[in-house]
N, C-alpha and C. Protein backbone atom coordinates (compact mmCIF):
# COMPACT_ATOMS: atom_id res chain seq x y z
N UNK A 1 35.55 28.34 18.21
CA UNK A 1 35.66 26.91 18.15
C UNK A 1 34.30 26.24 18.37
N UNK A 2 33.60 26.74 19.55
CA UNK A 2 32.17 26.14 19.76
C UNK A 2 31.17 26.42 17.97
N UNK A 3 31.57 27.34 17.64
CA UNK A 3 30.69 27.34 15.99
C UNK A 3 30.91 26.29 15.30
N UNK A 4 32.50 26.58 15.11
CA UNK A 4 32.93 25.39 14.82
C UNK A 4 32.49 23.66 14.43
N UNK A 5 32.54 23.84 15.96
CA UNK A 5 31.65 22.09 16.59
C UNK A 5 30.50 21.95 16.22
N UNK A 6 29.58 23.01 16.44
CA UNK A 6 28.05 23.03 15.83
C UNK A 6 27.87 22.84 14.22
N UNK A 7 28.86 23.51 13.79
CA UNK A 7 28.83 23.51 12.36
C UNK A 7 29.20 21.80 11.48
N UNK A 8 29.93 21.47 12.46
CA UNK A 8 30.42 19.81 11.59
C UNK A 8 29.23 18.78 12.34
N UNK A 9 28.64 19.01 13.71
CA UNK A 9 27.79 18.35 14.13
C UNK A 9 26.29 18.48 13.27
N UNK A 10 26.08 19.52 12.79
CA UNK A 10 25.08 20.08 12.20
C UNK A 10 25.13 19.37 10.62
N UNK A 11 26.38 18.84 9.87
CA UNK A 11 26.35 18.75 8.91
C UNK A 11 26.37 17.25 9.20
N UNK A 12 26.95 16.78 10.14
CA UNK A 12 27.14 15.51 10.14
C UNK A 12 25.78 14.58 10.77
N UNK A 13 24.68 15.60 11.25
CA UNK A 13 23.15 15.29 11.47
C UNK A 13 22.69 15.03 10.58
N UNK A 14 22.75 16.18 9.32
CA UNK A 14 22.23 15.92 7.82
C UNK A 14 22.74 14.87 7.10
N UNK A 15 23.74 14.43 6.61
CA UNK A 15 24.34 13.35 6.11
C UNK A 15 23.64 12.17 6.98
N UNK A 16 23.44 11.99 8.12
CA UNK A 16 22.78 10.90 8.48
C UNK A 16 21.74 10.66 8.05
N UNK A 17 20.97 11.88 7.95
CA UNK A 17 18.98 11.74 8.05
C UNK A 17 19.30 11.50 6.39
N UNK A 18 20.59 12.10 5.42
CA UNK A 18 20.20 11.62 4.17
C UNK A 18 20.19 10.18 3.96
N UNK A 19 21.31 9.64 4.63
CA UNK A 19 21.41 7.85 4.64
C UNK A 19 20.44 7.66 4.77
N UNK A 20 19.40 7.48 5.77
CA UNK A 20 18.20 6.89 6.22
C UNK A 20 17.12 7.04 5.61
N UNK A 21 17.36 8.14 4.50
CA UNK A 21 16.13 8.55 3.80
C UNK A 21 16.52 7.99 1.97
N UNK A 22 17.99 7.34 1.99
CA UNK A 22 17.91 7.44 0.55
C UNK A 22 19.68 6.62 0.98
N UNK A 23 19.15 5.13 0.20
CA UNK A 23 20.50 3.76 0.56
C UNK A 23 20.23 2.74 -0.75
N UNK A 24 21.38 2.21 -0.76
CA UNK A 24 21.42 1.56 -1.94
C UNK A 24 21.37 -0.21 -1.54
N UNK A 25 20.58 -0.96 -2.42
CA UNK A 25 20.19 -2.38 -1.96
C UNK A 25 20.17 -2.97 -3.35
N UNK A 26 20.83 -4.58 -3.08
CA UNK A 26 20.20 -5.10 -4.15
C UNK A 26 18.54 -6.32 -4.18
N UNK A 27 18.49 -6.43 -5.69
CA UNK A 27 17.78 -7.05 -5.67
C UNK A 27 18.19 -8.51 -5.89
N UNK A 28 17.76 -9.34 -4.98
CA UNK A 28 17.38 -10.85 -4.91
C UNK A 28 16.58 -11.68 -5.26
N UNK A 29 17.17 -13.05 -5.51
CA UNK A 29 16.27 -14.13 -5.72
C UNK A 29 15.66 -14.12 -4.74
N UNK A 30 14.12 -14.35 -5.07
CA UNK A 30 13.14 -14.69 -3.88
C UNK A 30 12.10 -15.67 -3.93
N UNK A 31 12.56 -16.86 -4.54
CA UNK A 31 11.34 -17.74 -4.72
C UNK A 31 11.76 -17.33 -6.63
N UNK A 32 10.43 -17.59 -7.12
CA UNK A 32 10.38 -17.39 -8.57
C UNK A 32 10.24 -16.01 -8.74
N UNK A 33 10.37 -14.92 -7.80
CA UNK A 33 10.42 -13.75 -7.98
C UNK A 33 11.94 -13.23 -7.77
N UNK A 34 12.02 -11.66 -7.72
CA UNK A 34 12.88 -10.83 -7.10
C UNK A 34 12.42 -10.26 -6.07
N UNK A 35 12.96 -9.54 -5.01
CA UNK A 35 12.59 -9.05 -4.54
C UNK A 35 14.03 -8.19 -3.69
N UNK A 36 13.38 -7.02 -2.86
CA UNK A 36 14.09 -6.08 -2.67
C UNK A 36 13.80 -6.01 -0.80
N UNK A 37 14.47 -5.89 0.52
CA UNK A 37 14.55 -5.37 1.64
C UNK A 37 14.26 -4.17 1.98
N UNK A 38 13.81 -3.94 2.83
CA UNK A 38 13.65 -2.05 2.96
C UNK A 38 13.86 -2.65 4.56
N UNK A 39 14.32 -1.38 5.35
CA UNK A 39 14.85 -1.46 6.64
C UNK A 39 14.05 -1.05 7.10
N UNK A 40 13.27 -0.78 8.56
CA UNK A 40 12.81 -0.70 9.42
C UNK A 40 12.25 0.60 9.54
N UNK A 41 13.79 1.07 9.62
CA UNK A 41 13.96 2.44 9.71
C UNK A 41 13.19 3.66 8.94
N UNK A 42 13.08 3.08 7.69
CA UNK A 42 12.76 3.59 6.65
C UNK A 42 11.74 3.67 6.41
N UNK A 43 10.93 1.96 6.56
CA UNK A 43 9.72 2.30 6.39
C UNK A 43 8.35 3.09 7.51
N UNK A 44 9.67 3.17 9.17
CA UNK A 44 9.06 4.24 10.16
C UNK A 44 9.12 5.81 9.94
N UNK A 45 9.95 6.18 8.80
CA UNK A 45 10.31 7.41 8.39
C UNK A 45 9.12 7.67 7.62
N UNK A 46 8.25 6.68 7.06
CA UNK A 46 7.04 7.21 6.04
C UNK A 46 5.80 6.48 6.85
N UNK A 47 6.08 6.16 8.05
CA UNK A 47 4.40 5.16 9.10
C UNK A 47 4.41 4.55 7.98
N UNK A 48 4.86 3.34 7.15
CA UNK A 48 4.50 2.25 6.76
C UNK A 48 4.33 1.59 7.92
N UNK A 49 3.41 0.24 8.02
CA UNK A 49 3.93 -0.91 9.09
C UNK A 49 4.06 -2.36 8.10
N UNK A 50 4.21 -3.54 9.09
CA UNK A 50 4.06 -4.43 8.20
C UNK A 50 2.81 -5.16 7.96
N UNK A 51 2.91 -5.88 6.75
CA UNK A 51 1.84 -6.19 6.05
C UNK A 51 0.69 -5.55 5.44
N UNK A 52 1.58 -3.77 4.94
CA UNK A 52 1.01 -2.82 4.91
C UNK A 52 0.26 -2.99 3.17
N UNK A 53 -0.69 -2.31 2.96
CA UNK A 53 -1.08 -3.25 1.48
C UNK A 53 -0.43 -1.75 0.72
N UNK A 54 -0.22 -1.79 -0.17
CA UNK A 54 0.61 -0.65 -1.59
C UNK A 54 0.72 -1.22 -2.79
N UNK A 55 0.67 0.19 -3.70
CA UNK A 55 0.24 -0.11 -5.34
C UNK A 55 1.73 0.28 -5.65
N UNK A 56 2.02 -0.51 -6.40
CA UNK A 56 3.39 -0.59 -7.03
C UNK A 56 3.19 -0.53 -8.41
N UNK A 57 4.16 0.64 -9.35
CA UNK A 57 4.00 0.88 -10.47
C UNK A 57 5.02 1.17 -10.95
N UNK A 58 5.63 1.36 -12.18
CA UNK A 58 6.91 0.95 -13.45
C UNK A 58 6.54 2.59 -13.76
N UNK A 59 6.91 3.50 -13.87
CA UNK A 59 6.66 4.75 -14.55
C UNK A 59 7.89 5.10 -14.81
N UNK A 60 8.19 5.97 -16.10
CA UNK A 60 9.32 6.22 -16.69
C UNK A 60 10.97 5.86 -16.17
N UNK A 61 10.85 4.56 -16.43
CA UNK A 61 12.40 4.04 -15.75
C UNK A 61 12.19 3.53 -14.25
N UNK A 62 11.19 3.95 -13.41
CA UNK A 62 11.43 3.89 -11.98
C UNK A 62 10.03 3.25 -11.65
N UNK A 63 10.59 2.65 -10.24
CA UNK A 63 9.83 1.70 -9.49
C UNK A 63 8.96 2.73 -8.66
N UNK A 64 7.63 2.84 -8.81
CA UNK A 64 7.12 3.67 -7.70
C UNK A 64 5.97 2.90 -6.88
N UNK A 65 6.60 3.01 -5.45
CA UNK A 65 5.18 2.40 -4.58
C UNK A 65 4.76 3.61 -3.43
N UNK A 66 3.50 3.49 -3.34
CA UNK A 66 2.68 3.67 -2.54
C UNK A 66 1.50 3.43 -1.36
N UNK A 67 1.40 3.93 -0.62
CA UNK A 67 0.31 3.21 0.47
C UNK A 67 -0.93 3.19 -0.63
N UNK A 68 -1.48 2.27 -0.55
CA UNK A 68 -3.10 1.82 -1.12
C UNK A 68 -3.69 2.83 0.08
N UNK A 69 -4.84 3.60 -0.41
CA UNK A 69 -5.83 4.15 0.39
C UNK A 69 -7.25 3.55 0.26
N UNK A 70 -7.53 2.98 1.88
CA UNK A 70 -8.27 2.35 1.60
C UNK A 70 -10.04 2.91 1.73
N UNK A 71 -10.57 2.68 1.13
CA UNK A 71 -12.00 3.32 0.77
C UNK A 71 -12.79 3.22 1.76
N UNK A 72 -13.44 3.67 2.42
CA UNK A 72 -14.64 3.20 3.70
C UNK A 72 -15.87 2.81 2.52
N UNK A 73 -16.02 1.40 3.36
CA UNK A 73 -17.26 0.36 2.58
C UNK A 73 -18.17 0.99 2.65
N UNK A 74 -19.16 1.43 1.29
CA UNK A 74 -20.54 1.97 1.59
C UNK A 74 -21.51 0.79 1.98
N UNK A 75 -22.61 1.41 2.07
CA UNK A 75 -23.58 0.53 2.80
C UNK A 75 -24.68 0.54 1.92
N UNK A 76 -25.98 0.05 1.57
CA UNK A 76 -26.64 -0.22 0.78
C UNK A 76 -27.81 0.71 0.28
N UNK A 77 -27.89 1.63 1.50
CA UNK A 77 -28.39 3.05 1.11
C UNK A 77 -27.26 4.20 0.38
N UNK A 78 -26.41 4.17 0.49
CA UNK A 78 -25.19 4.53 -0.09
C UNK A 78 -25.20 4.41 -1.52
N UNK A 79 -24.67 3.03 -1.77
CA UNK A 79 -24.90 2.38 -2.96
C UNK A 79 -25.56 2.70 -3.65
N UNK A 80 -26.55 2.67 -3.51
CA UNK A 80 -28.13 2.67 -4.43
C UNK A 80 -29.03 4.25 -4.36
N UNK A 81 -28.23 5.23 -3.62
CA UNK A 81 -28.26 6.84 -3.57
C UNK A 81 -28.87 7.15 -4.93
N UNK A 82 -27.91 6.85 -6.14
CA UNK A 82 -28.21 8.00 -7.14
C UNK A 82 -29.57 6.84 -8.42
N UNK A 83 -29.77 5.44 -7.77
CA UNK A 83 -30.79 4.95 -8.71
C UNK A 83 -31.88 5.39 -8.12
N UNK A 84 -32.22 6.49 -9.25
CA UNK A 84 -34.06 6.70 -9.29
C UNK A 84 -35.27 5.61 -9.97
N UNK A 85 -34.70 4.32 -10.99
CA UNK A 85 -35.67 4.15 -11.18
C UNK A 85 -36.09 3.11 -10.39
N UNK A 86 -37.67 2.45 -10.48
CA UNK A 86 -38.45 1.56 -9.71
C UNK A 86 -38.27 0.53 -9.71
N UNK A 87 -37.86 -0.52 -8.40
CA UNK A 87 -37.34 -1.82 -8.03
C UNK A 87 -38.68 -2.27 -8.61
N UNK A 88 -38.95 -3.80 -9.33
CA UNK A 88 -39.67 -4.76 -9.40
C UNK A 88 -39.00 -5.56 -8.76
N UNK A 89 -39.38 -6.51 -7.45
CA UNK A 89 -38.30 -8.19 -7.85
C UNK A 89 -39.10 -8.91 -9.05
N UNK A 90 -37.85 -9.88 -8.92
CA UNK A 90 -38.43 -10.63 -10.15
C UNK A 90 -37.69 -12.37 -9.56
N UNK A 91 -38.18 -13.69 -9.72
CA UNK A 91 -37.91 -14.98 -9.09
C UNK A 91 -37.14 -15.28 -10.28
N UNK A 92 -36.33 -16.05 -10.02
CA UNK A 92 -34.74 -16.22 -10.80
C UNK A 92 -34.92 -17.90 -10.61
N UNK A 93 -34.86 -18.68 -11.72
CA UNK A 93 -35.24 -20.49 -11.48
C UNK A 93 -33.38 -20.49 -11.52
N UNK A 94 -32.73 -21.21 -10.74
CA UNK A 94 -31.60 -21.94 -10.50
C UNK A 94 -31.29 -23.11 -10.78
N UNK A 95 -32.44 -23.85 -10.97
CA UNK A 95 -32.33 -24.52 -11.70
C UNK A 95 -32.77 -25.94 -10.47
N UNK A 96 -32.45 -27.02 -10.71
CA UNK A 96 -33.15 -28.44 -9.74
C UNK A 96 -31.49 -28.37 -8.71
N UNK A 97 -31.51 -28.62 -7.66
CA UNK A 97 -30.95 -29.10 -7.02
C UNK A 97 -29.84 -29.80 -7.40
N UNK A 98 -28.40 -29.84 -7.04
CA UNK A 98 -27.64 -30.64 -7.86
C UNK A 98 -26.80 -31.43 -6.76
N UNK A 99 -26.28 -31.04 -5.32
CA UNK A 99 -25.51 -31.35 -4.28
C UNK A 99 -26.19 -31.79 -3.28
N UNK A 100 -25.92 -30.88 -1.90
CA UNK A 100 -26.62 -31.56 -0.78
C UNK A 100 -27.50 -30.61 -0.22
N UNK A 101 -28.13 -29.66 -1.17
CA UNK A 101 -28.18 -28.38 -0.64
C UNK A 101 -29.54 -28.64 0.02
N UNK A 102 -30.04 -27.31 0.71
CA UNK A 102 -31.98 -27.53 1.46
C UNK A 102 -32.39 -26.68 0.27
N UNK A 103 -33.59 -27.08 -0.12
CA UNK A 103 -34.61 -25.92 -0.67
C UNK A 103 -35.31 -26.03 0.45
């Protein structure tokens, strides 16, 4: 009998974690858009948080989003790594003054 118990508790663990991982919602008016809810739950099951930024894309029939990965900003030695050839400056006319600006 104790197998038993383990055995329907065991199945009835799985059926949960499937709910939480995979639920049905509709989509709503949201302003001049649609838009769709995601629960809490769900999006702690993948470390989303909120105001998390993600690329959202239409691929064969289906809605697919993802976390945006975000790039570490290079810096200006970085940047300019692979130009070998030789800086000249050169003075750029802007032209006369037009607002309230200082020259």
């Amino acid at each position: 009998m104790n197998e038993e118990y383990n055995f329907r508790n065991s199945i009835k663990s799985q059926n949960n974690t499937e709910r939480k991982n995979n639920m049905t919602t509709k989509i709503q008016k949201w302003g001049n858009s649609q838009g769709i809810r995601l629960p809490k739950y769900l999006l702690e099951s993948i470390d989303w948080k909120d105001n998390e930024q993600i690329n959202i894309k239409a691929e064969k029939g289906k809605i697919i989003l993802e976390k945006t990965i975000k790039e570490k900003r290079k810096n200006i030695k970085e940047l300019f790594a692979d130009f070998d050839e030789q800086y000249t400056p050169i003075e750029i006319d802007w032209g006369k003054p037009v607002g309230k600006e200082i020259w």
